[in-house]
C-alpha atoms as a PDB file:
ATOM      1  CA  UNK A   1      29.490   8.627  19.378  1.00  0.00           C
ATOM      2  CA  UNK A   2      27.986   6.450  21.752  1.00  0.00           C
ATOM      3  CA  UNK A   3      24.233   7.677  20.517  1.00  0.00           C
ATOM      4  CA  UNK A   4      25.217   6.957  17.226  1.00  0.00           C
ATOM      5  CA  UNK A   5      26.659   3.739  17.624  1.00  0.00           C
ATOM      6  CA  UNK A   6      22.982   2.838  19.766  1.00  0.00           C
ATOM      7  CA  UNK A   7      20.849   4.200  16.738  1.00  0.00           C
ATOM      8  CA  UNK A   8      23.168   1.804  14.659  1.00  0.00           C
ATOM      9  CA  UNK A   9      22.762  -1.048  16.694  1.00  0.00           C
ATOM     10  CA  UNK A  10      18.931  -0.527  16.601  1.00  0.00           C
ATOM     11  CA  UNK A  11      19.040  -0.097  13.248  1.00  0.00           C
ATOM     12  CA  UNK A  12      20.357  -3.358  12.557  1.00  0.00           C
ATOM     13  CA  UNK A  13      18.924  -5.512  15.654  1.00  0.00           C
ATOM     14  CA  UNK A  14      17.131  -8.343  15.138  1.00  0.00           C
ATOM     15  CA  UNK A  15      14.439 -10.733  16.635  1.00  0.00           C
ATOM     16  CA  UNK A  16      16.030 -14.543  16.556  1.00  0.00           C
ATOM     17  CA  UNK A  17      13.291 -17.098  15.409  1.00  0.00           C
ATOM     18  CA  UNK A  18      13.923 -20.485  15.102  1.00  0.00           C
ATOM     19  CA  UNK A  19      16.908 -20.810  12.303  1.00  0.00           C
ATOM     20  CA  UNK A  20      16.925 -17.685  11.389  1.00  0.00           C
ATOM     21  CA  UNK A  21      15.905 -14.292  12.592  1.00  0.00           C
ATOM     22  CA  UNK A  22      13.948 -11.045  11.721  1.00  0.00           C
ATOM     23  CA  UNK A  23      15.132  -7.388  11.531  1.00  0.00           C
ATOM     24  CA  UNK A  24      13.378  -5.230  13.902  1.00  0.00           C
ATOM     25  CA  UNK A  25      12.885  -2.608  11.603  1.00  0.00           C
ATOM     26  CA  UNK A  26      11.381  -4.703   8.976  1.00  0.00           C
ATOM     27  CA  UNK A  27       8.547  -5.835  12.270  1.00  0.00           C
ATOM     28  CA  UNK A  28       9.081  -1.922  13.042  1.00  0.00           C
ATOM     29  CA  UNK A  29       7.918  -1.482   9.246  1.00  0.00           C
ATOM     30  CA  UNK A  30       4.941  -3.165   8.633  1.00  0.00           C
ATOM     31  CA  UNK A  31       3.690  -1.622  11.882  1.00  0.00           C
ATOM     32  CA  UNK A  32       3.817   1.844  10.560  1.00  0.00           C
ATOM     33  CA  UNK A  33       2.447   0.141   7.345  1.00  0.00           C
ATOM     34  CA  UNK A  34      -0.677  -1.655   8.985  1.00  0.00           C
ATOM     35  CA  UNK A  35      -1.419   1.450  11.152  1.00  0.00           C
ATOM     36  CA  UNK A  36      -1.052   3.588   7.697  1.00  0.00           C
ATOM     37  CA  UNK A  37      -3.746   1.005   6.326  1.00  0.00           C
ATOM     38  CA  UNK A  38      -6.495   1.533   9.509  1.00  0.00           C
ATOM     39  CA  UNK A  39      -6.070   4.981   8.812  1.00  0.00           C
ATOM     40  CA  UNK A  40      -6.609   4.950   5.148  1.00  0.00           C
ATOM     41  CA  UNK A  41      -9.597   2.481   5.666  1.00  0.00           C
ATOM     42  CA  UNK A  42     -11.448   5.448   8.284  1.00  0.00           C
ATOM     43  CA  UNK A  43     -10.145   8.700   5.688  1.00  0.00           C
ATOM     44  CA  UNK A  44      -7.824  10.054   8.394  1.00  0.00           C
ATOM     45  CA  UNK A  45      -5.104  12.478   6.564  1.00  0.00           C
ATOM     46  CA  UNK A  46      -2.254  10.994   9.140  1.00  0.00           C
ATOM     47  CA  UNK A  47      -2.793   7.797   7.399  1.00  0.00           C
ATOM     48  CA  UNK A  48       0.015   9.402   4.622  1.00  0.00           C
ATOM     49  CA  UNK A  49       3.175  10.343   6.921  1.00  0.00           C
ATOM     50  CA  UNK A  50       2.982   7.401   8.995  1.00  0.00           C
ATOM     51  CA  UNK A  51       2.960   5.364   5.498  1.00  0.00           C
ATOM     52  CA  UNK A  52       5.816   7.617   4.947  1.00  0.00           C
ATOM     53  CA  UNK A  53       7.857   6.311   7.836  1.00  0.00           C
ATOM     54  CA  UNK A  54       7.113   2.577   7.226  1.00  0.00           C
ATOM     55  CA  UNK A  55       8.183   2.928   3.831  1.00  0.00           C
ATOM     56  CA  UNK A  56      11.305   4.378   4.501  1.00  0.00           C
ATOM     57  CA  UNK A  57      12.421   1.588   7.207  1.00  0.00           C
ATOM     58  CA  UNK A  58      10.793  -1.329   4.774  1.00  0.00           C
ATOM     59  CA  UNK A  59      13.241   0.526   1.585  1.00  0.00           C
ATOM     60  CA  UNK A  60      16.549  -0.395   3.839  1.00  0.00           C
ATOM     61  CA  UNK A  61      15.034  -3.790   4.221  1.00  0.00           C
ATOM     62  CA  UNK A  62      14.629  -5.116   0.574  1.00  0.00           C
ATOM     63  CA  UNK A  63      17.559  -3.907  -0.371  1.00  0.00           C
ATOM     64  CA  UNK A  64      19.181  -6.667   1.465  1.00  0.00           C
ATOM     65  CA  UNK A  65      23.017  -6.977  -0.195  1.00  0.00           C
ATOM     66  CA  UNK A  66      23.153  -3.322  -0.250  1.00  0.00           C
ATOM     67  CA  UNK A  67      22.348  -2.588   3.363  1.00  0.00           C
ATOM     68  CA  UNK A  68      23.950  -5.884   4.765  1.00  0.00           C
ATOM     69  CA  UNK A  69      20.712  -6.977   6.476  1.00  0.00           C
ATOM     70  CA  UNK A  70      21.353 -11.028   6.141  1.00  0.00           C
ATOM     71  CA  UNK A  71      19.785 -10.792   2.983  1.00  0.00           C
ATOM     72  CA  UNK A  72      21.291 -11.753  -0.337  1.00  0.00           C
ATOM     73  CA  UNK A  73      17.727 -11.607  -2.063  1.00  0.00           C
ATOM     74  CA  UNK A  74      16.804  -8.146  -3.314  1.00  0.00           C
ATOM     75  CA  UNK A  75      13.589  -7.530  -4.310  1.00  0.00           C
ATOM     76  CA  UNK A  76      13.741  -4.585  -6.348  1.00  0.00           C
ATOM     77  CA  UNK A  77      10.010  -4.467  -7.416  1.00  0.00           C
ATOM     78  CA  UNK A  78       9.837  -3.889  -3.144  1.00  0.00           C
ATOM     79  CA  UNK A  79      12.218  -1.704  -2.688  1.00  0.00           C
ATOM     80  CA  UNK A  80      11.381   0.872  -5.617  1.00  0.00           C
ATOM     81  CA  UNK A  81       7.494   0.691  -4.209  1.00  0.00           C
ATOM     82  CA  UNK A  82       8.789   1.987  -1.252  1.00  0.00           C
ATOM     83  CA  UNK A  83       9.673   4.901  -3.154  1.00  0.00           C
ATOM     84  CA  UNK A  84       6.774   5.183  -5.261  1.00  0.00           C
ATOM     85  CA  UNK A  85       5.223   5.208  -1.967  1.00  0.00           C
ATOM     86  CA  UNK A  86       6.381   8.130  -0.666  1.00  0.00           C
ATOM     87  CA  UNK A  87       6.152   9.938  -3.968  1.00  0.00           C
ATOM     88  CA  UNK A  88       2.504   8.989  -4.166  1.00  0.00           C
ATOM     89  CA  UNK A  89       1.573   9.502  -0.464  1.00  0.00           C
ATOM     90  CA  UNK A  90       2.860  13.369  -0.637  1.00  0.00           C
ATOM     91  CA  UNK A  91      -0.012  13.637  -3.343  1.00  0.00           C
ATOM     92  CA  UNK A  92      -2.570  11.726  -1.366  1.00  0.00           C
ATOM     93  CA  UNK A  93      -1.747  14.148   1.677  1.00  0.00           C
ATOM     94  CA  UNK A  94      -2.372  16.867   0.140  1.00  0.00           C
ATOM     95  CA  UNK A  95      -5.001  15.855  -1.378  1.00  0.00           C
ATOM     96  CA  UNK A  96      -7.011  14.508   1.400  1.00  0.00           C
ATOM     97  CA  UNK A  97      -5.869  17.281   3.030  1.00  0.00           C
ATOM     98  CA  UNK A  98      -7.688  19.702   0.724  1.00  0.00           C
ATOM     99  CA  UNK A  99     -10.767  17.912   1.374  1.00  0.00           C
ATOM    100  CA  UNK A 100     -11.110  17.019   4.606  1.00  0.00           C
ATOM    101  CA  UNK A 101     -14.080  18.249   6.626  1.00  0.00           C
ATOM    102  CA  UNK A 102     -14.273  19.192   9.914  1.00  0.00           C
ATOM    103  CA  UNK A 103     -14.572  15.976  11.658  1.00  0.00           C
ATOM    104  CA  UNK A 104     -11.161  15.285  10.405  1.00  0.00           C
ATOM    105  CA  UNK A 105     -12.438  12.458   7.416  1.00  0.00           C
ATOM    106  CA  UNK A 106     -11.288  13.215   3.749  1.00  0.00           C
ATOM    107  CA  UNK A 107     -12.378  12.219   1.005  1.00  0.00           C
ATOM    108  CA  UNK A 108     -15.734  10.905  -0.475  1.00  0.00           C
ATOM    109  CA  UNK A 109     -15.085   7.433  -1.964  1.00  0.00           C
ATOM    110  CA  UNK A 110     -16.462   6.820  -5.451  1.00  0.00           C
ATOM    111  CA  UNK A 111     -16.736   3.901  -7.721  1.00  0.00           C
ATOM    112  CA  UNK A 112     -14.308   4.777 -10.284  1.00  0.00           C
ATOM    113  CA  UNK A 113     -15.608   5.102 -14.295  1.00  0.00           C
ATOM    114  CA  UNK A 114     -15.503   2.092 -16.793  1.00  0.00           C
ATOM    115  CA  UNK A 115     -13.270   3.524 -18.819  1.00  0.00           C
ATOM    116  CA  UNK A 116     -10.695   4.162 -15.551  1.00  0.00           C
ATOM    117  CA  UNK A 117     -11.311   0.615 -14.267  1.00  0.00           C
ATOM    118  CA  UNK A 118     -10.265  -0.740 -17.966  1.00  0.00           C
ATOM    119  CA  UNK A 119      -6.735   1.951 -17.600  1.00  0.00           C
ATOM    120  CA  UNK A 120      -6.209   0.302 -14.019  1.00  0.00           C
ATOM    121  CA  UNK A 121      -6.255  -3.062 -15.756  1.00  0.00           C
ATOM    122  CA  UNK A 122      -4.588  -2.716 -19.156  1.00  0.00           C
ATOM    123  CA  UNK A 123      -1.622  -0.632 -16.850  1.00  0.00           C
ATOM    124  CA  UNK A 124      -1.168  -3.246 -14.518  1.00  0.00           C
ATOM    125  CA  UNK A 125      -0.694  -5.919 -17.125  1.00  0.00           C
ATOM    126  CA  UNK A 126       0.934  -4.085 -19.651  1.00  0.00           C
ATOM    127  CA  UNK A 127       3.040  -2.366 -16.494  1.00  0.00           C
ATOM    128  CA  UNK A 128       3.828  -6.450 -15.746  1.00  0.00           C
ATOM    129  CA  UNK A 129       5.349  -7.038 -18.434  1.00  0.00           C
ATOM    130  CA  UNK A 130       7.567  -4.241 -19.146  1.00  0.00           C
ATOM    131  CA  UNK A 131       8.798  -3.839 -15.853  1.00  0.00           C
ATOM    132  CA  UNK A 132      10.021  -7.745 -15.601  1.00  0.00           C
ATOM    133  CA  UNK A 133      12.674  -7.883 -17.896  1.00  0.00           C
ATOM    134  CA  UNK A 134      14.306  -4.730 -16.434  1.00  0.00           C
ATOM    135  CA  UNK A 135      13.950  -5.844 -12.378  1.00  0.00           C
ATOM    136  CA  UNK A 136      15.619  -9.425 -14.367  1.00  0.00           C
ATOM    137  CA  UNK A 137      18.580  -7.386 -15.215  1.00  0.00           C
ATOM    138  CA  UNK A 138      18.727  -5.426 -12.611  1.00  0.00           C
ATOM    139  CA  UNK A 139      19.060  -8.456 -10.570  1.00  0.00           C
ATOM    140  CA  UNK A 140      16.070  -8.693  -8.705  1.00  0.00           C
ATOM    141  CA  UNK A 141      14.564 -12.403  -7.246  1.00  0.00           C
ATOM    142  CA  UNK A 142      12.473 -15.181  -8.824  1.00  0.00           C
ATOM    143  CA  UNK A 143      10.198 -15.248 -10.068  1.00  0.00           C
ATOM    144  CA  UNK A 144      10.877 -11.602 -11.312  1.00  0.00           C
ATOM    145  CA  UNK A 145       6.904 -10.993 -12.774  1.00  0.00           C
ATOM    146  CA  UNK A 146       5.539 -10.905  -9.384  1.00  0.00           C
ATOM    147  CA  UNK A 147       7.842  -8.860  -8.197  1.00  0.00           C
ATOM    148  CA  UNK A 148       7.097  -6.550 -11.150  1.00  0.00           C
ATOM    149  CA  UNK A 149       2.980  -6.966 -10.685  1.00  0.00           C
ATOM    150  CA  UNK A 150       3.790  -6.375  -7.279  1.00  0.00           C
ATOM    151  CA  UNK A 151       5.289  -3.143  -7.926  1.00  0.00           C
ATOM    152  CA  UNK A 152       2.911  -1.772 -10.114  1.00  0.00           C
ATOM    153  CA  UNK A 153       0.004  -2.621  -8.638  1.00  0.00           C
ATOM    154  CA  UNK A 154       0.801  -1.486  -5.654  1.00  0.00           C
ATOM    155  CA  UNK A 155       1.491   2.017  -7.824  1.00  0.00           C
ATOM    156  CA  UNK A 156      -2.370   1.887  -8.727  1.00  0.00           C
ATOM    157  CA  UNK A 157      -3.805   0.835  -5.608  1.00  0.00           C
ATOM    158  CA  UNK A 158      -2.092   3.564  -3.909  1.00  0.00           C
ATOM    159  CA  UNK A 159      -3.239   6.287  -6.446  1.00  0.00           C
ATOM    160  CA  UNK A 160      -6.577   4.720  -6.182  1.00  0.00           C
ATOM    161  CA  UNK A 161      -6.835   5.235  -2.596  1.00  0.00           C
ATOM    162  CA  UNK A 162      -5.819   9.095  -3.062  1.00  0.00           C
ATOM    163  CA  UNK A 163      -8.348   9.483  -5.280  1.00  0.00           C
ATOM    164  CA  UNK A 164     -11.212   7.735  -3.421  1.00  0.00           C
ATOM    165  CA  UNK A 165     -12.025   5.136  -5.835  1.00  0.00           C
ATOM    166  CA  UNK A 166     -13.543   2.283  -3.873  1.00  0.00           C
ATOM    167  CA  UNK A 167     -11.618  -0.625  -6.094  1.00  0.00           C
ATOM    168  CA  UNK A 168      -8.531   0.256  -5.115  1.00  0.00           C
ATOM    169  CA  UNK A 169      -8.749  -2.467  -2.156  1.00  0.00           C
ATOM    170  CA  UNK A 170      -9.535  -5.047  -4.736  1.00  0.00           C
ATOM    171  CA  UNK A 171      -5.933  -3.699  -6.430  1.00  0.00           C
ATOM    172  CA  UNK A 172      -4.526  -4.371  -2.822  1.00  0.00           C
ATOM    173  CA  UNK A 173      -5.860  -8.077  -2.757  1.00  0.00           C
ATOM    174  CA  UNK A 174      -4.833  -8.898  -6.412  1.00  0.00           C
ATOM    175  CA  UNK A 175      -1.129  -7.697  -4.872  1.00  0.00           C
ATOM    176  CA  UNK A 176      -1.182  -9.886  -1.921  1.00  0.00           C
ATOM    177  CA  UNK A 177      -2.273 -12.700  -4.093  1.00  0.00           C
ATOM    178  CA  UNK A 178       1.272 -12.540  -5.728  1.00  0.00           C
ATOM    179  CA  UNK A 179       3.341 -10.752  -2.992  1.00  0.00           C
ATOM    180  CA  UNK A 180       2.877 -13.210  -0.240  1.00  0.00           C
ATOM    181  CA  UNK A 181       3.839 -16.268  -1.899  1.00  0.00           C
ATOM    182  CA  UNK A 182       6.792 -14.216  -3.262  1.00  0.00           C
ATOM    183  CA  UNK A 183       8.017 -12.633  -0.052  1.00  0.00           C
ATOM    184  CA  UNK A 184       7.811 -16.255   1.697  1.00  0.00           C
ATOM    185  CA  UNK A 185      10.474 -17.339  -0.850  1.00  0.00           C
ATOM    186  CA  UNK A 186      12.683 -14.639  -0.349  1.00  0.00           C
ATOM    187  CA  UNK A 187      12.867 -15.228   3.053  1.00  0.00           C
ATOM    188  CA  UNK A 188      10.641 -11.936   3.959  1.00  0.00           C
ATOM    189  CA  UNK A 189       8.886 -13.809   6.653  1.00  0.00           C
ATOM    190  CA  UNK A 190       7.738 -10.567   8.760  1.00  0.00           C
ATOM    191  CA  UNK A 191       6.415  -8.973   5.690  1.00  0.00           C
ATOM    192  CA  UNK A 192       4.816 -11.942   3.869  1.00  0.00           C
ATOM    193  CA  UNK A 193       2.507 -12.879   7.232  1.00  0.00           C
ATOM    194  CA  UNK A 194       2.051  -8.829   7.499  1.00  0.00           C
ATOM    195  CA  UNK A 195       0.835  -8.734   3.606  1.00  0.00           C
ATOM    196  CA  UNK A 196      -1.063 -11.844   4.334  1.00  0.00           C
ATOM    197  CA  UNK A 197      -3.119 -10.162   7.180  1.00  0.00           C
ATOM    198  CA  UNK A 198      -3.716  -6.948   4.784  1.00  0.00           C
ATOM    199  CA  UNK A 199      -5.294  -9.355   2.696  1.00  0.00           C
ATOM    200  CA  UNK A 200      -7.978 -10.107   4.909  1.00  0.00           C
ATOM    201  CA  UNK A 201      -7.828  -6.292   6.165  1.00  0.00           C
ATOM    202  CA  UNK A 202      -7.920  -5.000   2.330  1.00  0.00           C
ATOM    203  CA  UNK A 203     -12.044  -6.832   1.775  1.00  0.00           C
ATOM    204  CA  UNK A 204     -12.815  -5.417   5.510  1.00  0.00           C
ATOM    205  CA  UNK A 205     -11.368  -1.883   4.256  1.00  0.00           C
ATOM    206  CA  UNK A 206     -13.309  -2.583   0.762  1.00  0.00           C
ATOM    207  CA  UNK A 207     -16.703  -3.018   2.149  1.00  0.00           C
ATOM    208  CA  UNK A 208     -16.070  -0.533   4.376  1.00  0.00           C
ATOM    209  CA  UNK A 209     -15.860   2.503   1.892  1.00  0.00           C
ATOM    210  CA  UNK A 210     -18.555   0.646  -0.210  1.00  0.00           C
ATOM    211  CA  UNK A 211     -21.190   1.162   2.964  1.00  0.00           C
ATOM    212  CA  UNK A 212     -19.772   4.610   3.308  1.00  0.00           C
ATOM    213  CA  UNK A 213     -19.996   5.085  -0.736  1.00  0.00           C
ATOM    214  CA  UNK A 214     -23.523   4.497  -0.058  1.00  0.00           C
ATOM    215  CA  UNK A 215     -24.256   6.085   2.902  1.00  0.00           C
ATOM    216  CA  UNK A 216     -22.897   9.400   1.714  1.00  0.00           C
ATOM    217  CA  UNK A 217     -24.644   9.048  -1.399  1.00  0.00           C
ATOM    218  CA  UNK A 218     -27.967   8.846   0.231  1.00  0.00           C
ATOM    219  CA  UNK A 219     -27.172  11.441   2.725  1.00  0.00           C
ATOM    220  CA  UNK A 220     -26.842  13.577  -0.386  1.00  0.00           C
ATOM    221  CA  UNK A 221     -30.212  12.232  -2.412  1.00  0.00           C
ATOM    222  CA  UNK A 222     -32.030  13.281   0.906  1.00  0.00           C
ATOM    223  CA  UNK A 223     -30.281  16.805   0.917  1.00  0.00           C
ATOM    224  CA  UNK A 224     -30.915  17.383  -2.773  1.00  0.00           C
ATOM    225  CA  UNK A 225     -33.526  15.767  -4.264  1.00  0.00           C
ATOM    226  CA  UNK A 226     -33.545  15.051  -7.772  1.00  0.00           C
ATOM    227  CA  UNK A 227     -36.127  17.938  -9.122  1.00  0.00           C
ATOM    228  CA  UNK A 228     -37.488  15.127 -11.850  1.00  0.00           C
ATOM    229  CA  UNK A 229     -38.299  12.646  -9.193  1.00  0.00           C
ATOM    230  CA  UNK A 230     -39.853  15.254  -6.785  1.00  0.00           C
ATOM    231  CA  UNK A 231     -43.874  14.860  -6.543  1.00  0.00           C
ATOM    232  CA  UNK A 232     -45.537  18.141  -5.903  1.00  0.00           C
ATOM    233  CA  UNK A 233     -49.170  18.161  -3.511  1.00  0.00           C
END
């Protein structure tokens, strides 16, 4: 009993700043997130379950009302990510998984098709606005859009990622662009100056898989030569 009631006092300590206060687990959170992030950004398969484990804290956060945290606000567009998260990192594990090499990097990042950056855009807009007026009845916090656009682009960005397509840290920017502002209202504070530092991480991360895009790309030219552009003695 006295374990448990430790774990439960954990579970809902806090870190007191000025009028109000954070929840350690919502600090504990982004953490996990941030470090799931640096792994994504160097193809590391264990970039997945520690996602995994930052979602699941960050899901008990949102849900403020229903897991008496301090906080009436629930962001529902949040919360459910935190789902789709873990739903969408078990694919991205295994996937990587399948191709990593031996140094331990998966996945060759590609620039994704025109016709599969014009589904990522029509989904997240058309995803906007069907999403809103159900997160509005459901009860979720103003303005209810961004919580929506938050929710599914954070859906594509995260497929993107497990399927190597170098735009999906543009998807991650056009999240923050919403989410932070949104999260600051709500009263989010750890997690709005966390998304607000992924935002600066997510065009590092970009240009990083661009070089490597490239650099793989001519590693493979040299390899294999196109036979048309070969010149013979």
């Amino acid at each position: 009993m006295d374990a448990l009631r430790w774990l439960i006092d954990i579970f809902n300590a806090d870190i007191p700043v000025g009028g109000s206060s954070l929840l350690v687990r919502e600090v504990v959170g982004n953490i996990f997130g941030l470090a799931s992030a640096v792994g994504g950004m160097r193809r590391k398969v264990w970039a997945w379950p520690v996602g995994i484990v930052g979602n699941l804290l960050l899901l008990t956060v949102f849900l403020g009302s229903i897991f008496d945290t301090g906080h009436a606000a629930n962001l529902l567009g949040q919360a459910g990510r935190q789902i789709m998260f873990i739903a969408v990192s078990v694919y991205g594990y295994r996937r990587w998984k399948q191709a990593r090499d031996g140094a331990g990097t998966a996945i060759s990042p590609r620039w994704a098709t025109p016709r599969e950056r014009g589904a990522l855009a029509v989904i997240l807009v058309l995803g906007t606005v069907a999403l809103t007026p159900l997160f509005r009845i459901l009860g979720s916090y103003e303005p209810v859009w961004a919580d929506a656009w938050t929710f599914v682009g954070s859906l594509l960005a995260t497929y993107g990622m497990a399927k190597g397509w170098v735009e999906f840290w543009l998807i991650w920017v056009a999240v923050d662009v919403v989410g932070v502002p949104l999260l600051f209202s709500a009263g989010y504070f750890a997690t709005a100056f966390m998304y607000l530092f992924y935002g600066c991480f997510t065009l590092v991360g970009f240009f990083v898989w661009w070089r490597a895009r490239n650099h793989e790309r001519a590693l493979v030219q040299t390899a294999m030569p196109d036979p048309i552009t070969r010149r013979t003695p």
